[in-house]
Protein backbone atom coordinates (compact mmCIF):
# COMPACT_ATOMS: atom_id res chain seq x y z
CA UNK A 1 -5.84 19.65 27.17
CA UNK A 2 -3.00 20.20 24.51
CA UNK A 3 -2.82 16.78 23.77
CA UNK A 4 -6.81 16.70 23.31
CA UNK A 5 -6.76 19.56 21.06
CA UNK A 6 -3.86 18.28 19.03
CA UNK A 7 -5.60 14.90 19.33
CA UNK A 8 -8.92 15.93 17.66
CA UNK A 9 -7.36 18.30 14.75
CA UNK A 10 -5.17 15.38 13.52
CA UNK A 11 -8.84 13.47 13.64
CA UNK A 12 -9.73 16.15 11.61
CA UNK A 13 -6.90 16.33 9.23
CA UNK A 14 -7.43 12.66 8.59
CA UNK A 15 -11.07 12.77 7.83
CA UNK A 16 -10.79 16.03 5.36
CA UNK A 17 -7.40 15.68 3.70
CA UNK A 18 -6.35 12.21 4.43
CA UNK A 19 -9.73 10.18 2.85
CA UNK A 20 -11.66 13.23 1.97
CA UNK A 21 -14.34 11.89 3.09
CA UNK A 22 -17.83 12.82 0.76
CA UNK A 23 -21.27 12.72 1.00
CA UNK A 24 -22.69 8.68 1.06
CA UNK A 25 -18.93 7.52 0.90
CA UNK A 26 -18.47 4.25 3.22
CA UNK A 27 -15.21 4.47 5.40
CA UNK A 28 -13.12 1.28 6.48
CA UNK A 29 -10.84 2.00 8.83
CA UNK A 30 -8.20 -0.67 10.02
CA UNK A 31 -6.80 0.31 12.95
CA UNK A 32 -5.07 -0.36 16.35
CA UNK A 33 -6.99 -1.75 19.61
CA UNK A 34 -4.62 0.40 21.90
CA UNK A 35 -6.04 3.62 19.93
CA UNK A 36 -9.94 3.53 20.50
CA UNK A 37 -9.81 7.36 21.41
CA UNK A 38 -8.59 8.38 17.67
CA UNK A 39 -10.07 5.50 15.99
CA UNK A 40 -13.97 6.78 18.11
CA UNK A 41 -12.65 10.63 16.99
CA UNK A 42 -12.35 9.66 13.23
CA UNK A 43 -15.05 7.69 13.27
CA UNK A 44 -17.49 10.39 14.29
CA UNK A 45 -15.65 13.35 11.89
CA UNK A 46 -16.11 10.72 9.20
CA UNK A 47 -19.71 11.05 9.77
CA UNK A 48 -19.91 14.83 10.46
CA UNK A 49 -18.68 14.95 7.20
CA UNK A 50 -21.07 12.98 5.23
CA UNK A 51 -19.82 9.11 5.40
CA UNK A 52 -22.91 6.70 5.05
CA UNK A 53 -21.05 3.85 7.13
CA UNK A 54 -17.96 3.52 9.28
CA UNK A 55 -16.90 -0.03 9.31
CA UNK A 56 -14.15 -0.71 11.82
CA UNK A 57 -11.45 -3.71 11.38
CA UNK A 58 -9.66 -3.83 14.84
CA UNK A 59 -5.69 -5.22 14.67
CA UNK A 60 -3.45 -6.82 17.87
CA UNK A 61 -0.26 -7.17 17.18
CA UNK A 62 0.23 -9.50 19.65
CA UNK A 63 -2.40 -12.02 18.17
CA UNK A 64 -0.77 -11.39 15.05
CA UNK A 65 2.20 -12.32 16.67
CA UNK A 66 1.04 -15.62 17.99
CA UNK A 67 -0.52 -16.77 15.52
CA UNK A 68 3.52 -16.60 12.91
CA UNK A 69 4.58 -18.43 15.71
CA UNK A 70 2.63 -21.04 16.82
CA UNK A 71 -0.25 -21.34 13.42
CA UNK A 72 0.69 -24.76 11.45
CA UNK A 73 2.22 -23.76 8.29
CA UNK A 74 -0.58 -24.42 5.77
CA UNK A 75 -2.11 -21.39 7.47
CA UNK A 76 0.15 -18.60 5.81
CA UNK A 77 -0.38 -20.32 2.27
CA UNK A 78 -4.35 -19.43 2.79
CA UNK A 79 -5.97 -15.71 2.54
CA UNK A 80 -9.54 -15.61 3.04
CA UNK A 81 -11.88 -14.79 0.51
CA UNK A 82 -14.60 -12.73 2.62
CA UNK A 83 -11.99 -10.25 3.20
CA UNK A 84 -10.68 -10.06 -0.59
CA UNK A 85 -14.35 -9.49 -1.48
CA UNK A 86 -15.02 -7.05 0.93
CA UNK A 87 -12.43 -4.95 -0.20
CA UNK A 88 -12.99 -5.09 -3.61
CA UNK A 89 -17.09 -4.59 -2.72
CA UNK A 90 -15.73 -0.84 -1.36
CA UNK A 91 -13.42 -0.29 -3.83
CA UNK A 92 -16.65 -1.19 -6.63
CA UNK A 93 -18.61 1.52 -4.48
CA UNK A 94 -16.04 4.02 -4.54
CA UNK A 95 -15.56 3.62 -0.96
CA UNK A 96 -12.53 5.23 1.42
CA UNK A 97 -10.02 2.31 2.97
CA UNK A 98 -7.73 4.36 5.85
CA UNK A 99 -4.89 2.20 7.58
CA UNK A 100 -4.03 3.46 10.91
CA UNK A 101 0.04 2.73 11.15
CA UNK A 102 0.43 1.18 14.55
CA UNK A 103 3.23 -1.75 14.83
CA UNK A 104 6.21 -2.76 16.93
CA UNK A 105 9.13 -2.70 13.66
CA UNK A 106 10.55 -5.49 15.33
CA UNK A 107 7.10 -7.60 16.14
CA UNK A 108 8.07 -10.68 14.10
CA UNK A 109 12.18 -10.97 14.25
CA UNK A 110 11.87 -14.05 15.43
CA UNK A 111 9.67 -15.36 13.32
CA UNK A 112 10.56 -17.52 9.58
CA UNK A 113 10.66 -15.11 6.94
CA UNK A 114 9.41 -17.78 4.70
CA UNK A 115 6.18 -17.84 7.16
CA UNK A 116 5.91 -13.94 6.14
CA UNK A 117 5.84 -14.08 2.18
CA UNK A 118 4.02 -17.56 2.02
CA UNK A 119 1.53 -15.44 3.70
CA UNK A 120 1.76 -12.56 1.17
CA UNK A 121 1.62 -14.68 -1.54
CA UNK A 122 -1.62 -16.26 -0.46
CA UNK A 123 -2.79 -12.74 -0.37
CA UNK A 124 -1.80 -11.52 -4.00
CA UNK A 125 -4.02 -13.17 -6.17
CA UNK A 126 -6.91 -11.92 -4.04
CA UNK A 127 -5.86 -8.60 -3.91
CA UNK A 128 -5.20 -7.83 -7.24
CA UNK A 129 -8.32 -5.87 -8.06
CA UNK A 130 -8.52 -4.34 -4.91
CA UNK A 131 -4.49 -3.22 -5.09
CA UNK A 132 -5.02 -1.99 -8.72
CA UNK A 133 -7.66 0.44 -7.68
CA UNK A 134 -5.73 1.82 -5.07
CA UNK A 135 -2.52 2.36 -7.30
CA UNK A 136 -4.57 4.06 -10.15
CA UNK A 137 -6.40 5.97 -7.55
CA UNK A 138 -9.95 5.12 -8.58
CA UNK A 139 -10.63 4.44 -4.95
CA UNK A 140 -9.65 7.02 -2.01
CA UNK A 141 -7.14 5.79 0.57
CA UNK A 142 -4.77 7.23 2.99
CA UNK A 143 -2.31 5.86 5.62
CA UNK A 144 -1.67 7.82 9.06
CA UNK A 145 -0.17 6.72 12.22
CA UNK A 146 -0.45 6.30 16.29
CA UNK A 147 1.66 5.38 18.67
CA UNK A 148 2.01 1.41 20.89
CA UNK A 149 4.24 0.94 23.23
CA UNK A 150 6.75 -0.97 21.91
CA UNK A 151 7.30 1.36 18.87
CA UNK A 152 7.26 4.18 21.50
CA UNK A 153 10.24 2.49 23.11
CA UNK A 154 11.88 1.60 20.01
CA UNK A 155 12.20 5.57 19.27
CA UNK A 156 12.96 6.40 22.38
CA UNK A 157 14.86 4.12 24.29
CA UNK A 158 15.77 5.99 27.07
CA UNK A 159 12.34 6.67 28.37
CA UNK A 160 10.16 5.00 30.59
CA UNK A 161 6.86 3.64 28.69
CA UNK A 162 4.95 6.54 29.05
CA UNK A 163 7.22 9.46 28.61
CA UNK A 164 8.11 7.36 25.64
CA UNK A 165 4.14 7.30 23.68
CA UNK A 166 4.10 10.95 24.97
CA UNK A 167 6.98 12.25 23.20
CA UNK A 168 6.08 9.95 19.94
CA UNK A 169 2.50 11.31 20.26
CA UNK A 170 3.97 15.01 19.83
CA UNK A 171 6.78 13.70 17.20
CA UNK A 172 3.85 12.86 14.95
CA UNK A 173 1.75 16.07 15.96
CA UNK A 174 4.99 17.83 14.71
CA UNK A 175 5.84 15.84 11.62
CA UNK A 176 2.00 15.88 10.44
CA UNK A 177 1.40 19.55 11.11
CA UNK A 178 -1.47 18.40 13.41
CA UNK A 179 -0.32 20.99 16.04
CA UNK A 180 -0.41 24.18 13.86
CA UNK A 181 -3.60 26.34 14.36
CA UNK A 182 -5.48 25.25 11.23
CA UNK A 183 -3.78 22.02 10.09
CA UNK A 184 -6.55 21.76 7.56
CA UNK A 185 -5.68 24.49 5.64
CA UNK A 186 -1.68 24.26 6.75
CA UNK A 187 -1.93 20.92 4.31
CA UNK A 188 -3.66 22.68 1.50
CA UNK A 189 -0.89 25.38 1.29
CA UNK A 190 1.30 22.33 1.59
CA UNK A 191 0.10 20.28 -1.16
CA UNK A 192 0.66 23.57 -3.49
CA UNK A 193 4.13 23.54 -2.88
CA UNK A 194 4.75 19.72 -3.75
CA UNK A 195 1.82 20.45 -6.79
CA UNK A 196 4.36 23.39 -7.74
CA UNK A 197 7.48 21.19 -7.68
CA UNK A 198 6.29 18.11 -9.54
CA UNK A 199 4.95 20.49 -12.42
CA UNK A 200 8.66 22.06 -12.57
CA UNK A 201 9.70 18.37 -13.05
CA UNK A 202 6.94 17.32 -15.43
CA UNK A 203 8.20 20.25 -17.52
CA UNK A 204 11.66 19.11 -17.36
CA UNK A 205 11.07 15.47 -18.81
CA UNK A 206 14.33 14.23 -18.08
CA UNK A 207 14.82 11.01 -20.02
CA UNK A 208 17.54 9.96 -16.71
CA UNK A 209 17.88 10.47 -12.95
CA UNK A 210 21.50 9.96 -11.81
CA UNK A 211 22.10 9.70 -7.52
CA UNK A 212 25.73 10.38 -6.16
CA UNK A 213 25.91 10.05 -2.52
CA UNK A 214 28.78 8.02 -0.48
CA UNK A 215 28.36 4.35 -1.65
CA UNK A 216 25.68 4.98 -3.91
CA UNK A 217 26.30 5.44 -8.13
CA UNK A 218 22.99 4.83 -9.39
CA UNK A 219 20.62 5.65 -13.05
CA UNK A 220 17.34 5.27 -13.29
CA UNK A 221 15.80 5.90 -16.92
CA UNK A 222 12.32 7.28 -16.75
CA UNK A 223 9.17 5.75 -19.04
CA UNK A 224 8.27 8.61 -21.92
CA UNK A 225 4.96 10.71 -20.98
CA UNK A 226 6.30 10.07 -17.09
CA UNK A 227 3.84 11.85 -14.54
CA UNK A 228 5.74 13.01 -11.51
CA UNK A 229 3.03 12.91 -8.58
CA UNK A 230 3.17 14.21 -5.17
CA UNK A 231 0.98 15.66 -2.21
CA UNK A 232 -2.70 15.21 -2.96
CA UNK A 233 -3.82 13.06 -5.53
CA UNK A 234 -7.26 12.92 -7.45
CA UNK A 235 -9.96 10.78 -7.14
CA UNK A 236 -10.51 8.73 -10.21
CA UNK A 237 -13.86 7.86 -10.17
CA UNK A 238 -15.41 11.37 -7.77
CA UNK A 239 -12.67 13.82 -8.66
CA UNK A 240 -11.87 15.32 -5.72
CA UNK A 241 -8.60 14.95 -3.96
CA UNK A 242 -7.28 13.49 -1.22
CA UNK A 243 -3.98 12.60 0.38
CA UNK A 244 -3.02 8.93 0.17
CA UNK A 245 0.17 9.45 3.14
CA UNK A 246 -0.19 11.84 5.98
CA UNK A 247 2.06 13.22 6.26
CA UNK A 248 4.50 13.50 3.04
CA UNK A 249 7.10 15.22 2.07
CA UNK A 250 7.63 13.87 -1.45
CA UNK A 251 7.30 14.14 -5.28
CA UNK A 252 7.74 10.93 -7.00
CA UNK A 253 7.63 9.04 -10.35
CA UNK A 254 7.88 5.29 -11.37
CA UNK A 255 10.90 4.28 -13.58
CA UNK A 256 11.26 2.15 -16.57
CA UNK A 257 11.30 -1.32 -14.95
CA UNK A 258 14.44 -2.43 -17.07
CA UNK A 259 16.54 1.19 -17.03
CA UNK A 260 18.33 1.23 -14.04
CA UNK A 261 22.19 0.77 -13.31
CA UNK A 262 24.22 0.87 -10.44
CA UNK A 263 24.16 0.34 -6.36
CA UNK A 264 22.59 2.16 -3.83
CA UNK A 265 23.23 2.40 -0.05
CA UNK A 266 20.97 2.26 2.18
CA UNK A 267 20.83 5.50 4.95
CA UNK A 268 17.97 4.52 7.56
CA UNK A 269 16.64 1.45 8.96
CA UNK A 270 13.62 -0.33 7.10
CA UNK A 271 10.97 -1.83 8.81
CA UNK A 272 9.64 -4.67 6.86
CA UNK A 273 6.88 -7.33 7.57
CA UNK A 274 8.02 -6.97 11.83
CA UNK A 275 11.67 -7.03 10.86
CA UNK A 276 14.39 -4.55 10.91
CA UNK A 277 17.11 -4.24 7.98
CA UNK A 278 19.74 -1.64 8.47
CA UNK A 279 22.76 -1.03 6.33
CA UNK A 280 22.38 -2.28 3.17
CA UNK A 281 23.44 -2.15 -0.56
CA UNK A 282 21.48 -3.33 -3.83
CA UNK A 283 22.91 -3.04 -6.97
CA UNK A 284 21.02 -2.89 -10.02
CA UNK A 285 21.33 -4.20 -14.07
CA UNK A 286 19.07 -3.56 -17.03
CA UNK A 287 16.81 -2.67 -13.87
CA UNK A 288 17.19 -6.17 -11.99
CA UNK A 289 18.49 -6.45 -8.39
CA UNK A 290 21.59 -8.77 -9.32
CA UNK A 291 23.09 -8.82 -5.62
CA UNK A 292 22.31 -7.37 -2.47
CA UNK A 293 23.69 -7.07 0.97
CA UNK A 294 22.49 -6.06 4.56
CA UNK A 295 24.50 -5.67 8.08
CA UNK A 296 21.11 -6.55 9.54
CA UNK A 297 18.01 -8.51 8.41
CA UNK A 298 19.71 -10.33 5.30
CA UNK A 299 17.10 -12.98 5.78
CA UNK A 300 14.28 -10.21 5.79
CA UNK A 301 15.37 -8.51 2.76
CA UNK A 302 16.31 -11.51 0.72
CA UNK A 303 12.74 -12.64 1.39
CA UNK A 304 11.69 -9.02 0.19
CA UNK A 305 13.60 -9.51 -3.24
CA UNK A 306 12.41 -12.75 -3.79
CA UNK A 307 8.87 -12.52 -3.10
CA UNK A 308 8.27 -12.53 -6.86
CA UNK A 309 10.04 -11.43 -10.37
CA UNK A 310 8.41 -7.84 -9.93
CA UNK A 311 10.05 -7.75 -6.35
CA UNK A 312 13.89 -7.16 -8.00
CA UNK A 313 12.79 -3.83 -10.24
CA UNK A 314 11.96 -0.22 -8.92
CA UNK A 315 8.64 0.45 -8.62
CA UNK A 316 9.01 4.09 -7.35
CA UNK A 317 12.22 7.10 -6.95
CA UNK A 318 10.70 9.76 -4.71
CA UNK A 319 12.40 13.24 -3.82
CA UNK A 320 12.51 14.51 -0.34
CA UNK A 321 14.56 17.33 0.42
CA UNK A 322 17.54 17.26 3.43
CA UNK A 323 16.03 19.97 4.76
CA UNK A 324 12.26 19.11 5.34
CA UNK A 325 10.43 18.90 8.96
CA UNK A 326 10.66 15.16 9.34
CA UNK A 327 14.44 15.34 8.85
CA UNK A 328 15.07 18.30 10.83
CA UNK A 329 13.71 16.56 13.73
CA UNK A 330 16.81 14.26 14.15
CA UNK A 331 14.32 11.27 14.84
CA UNK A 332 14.41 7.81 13.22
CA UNK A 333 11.14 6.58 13.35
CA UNK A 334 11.56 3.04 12.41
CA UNK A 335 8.37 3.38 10.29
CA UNK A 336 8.78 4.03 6.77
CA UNK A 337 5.67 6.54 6.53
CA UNK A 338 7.40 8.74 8.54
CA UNK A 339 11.30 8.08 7.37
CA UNK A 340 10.77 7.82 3.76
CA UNK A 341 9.51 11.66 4.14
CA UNK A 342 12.58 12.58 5.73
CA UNK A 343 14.73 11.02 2.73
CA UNK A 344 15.22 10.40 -0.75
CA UNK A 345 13.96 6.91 -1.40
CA UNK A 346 13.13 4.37 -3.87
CA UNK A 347 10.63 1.29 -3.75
CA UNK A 348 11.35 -2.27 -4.96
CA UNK A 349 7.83 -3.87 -6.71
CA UNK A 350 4.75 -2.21 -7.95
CA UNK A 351 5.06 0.94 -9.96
CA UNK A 352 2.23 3.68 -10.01
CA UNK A 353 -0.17 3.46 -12.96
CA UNK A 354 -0.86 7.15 -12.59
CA UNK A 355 2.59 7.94 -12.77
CA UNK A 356 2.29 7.53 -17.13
CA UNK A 357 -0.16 9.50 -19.30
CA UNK A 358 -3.13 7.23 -19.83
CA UNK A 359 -1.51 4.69 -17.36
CA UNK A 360 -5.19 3.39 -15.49
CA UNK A 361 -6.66 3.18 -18.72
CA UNK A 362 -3.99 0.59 -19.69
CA UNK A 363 -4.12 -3.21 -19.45
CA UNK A 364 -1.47 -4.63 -17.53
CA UNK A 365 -0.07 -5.81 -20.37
CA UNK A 366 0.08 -2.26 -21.79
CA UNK A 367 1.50 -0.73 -18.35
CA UNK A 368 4.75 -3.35 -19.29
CA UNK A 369 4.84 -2.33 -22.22
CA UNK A 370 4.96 1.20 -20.71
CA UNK A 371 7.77 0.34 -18.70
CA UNK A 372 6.05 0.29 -15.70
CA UNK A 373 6.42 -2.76 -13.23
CA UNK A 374 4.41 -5.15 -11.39
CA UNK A 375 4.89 -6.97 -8.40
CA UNK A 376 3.09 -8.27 -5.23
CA UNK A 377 4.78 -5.50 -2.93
CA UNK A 378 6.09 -2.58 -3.21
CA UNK A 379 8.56 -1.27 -0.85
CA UNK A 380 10.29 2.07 0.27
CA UNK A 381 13.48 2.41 1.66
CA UNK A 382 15.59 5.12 2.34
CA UNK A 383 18.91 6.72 0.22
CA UNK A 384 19.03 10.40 0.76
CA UNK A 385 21.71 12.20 2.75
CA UNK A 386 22.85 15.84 3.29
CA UNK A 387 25.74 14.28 1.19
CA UNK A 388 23.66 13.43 -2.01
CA UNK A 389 23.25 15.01 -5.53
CA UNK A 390 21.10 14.18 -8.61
CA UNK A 391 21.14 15.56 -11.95
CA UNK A 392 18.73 15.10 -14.14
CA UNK A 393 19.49 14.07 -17.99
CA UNK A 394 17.78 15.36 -21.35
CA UNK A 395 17.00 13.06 -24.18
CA UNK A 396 20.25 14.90 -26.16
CA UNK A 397 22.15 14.55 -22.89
CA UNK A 398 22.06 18.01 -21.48
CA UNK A 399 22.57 17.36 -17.26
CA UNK A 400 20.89 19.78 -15.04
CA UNK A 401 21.18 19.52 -11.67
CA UNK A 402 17.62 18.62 -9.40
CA UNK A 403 19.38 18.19 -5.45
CA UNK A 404 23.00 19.45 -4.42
CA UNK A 405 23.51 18.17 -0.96
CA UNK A 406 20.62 16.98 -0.33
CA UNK A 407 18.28 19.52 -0.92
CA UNK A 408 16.66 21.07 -4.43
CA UNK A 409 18.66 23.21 -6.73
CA UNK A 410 15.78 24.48 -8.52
């Protein structure tokens, strides 16, 4: 019964902070086969709460699996248009897109990274519009999570296959606030606090972020009129808010492509395209990944890097403090919604429109110009430590401190 509950508030959650959901709206969900129960659940809050249609795409990893595998290659150097225009038909209509996070982080280690981006690649040019609106937030969209098997076991080894989607079922009850008494309104006080931080920082306008952490000496210059966001964003086309990651733990702001300098270590595993990379250094130039090294999944991450030009600048440096719920609960989730909200991060590829006064509005030309980067992914991965501190820097080079081990100073 206290999984039920729990099970039908974080339906809830979804529906009214995740998408928002609003009167006539249409609601695509992409989601997990082994998760009917909350996929049925948010299906029928979405139209409690006013959705006009509930379109369903169901995912198997598995098939997805077989088909890197055993497809002939021209297959991952097609995307199919149907889809592309779908998308960008519910995007037009100001419609909600919700990904349910499902998938084995190791599903596709034995398959050709070359395979992988061919197939990403195909999908770009497609995409573009239908990426665009989601960045500049003119179309609602949030990502949550549910548990398979072989991501249960991944977290928790030492269980058997049940106790292990069990105790990931209550990690993410925990880490979304889904088991509080009014989770609802538990995420509006929430987003207050993160709405409160990132208008300390938009007050600040530091012209520099410096990280020092062990292994990690890194700048990243920030674009003037910078935006920090965080929490709930608005709407661009209805104007009402919704939460685009549930949960989060973050404030965050997109760099000037070409400012930053130095190397950064990785400090948790990153789950990328069915492939794990752990331990790993980039180091940076005039804002251009000019080396890079991993422990684990070199392959993986060089084919991350050199997906396209975009692919070697920050697209995002987000602020999590040390000590936040995700962290506190001593898990590694081997899924980056959940770990990047447990720890300072950045993110290689596309930088946030919104995240510059009058960004949206801009061509892309203009968002360059801007400082703000383009790319065919975009990427988090994980930096922040108990051991790390960040100043920020004034234009006239006055440093004020933002975290001191780990956490804020402000």
């Amino acid at each position: 019964m206290t999984f039920e509950r729990n099970l039908e508030k974080y339906a809830e959650l979804i529906v009214r902070v995740g998408v928002n959901i609003q009167s006539g709206q249409t609601l695509w969900i992409n989601a997990p086969i082994l998760q009917p129960a909350l996929v049925r659940l948010i299906s029928r809050k979405a139209y409690e709460a006013g959705a006009k249609h509930v379109h369903i795409e169901w995912q198997d990893e598995i098939s997805t699996q077989i088909k890197y595998l055993n497809a002939p290659e021209e297959a991952f150097h097609e995307y199919p248009s149907w889809r592309a225009d779908a998308l960008n038909e519910l995007a037009d209509n100001n419609g909600a897109y919700l990904l349910i996070d499902a998938v084995d982080p190791e599903l596709l280690k034995d398959v050709d990274p070359a395979r992988i981006s061919a197939n990403s690649k195909a999908a770009g040019p497609k995409l573009v519009k239908w990426r665009e609106s989601m960045s500049s937030y003119f179309m609602t969209w949030s990502i949550a999570a549910a548990p398979t098997p072989a991501w249960a076991r991944k977290v928790f080894p030492q269980m058997d296959e049940q106790a292990a989607m069990d105790a990931l079922w209550d990690a993410i009850f925990k880490a979304t606030r889904a088991d509080q008494d009014n989770p609802v309104q538990t995420w509006h006080e929430h987003n207050a606090t993160l709405r409160s931080k990132r208008e300390q920082l938009n007050e600040k306008q530091f012209h520099k972020i410096h990280y020092r952490a062990p292994g990690t000496e890194l700048t990243a210059e920030l674009p003037q009129n910078h935006i920090w966001r965080g929490g709930s964003a608005t709407n661009g086309t209805g104007g009402f808010e919704f939460n685009p990651n549930i949960p989060t733990e973050e404030v965050f702001i997109s760099p000037n492509r070409k400012g930053t300098q130095g190397t950064v270590r990785s400090t948790k595993p990153l789950s990328y395209q069915g492939n794990l990379i752990d331990n790993f250094t980039i180091t940076f130039d005039n804002g251009r990944v000019v080396d890079y090294k991993a422990e684990t999944g070199f392959e993986a991450l060089k084919a991350m890097i050199e997906m396209d030009e975009g692919a070697h600048y920050l697209g995002e440096i987000a602020l999590v403090p040390h000590d936040s719920p995700i962290s506190n609960s001593n898990l590694i989730f081997f899924n980056t919604l959940f770990d990047e909200n447990a720890s300072n991060h950045l993110a290689l590829g596309r930088a946030f429109p919104t995240c510059v006064e009058g960004g949206p509005a801009m061509s892309k030309d203009e968002q360059l110009q801007a400082g703000l980067n383009d790319s065919l992914i975009h990427v988090d991965f994980m930096v922040g430590s108990a051991d790390m501190d960040i100043d920020g820097e004034h234009a006239d080079g006055r440093i004020e401190p933002i975290f001191r081990k780990g956490n804020w100073a402000f």
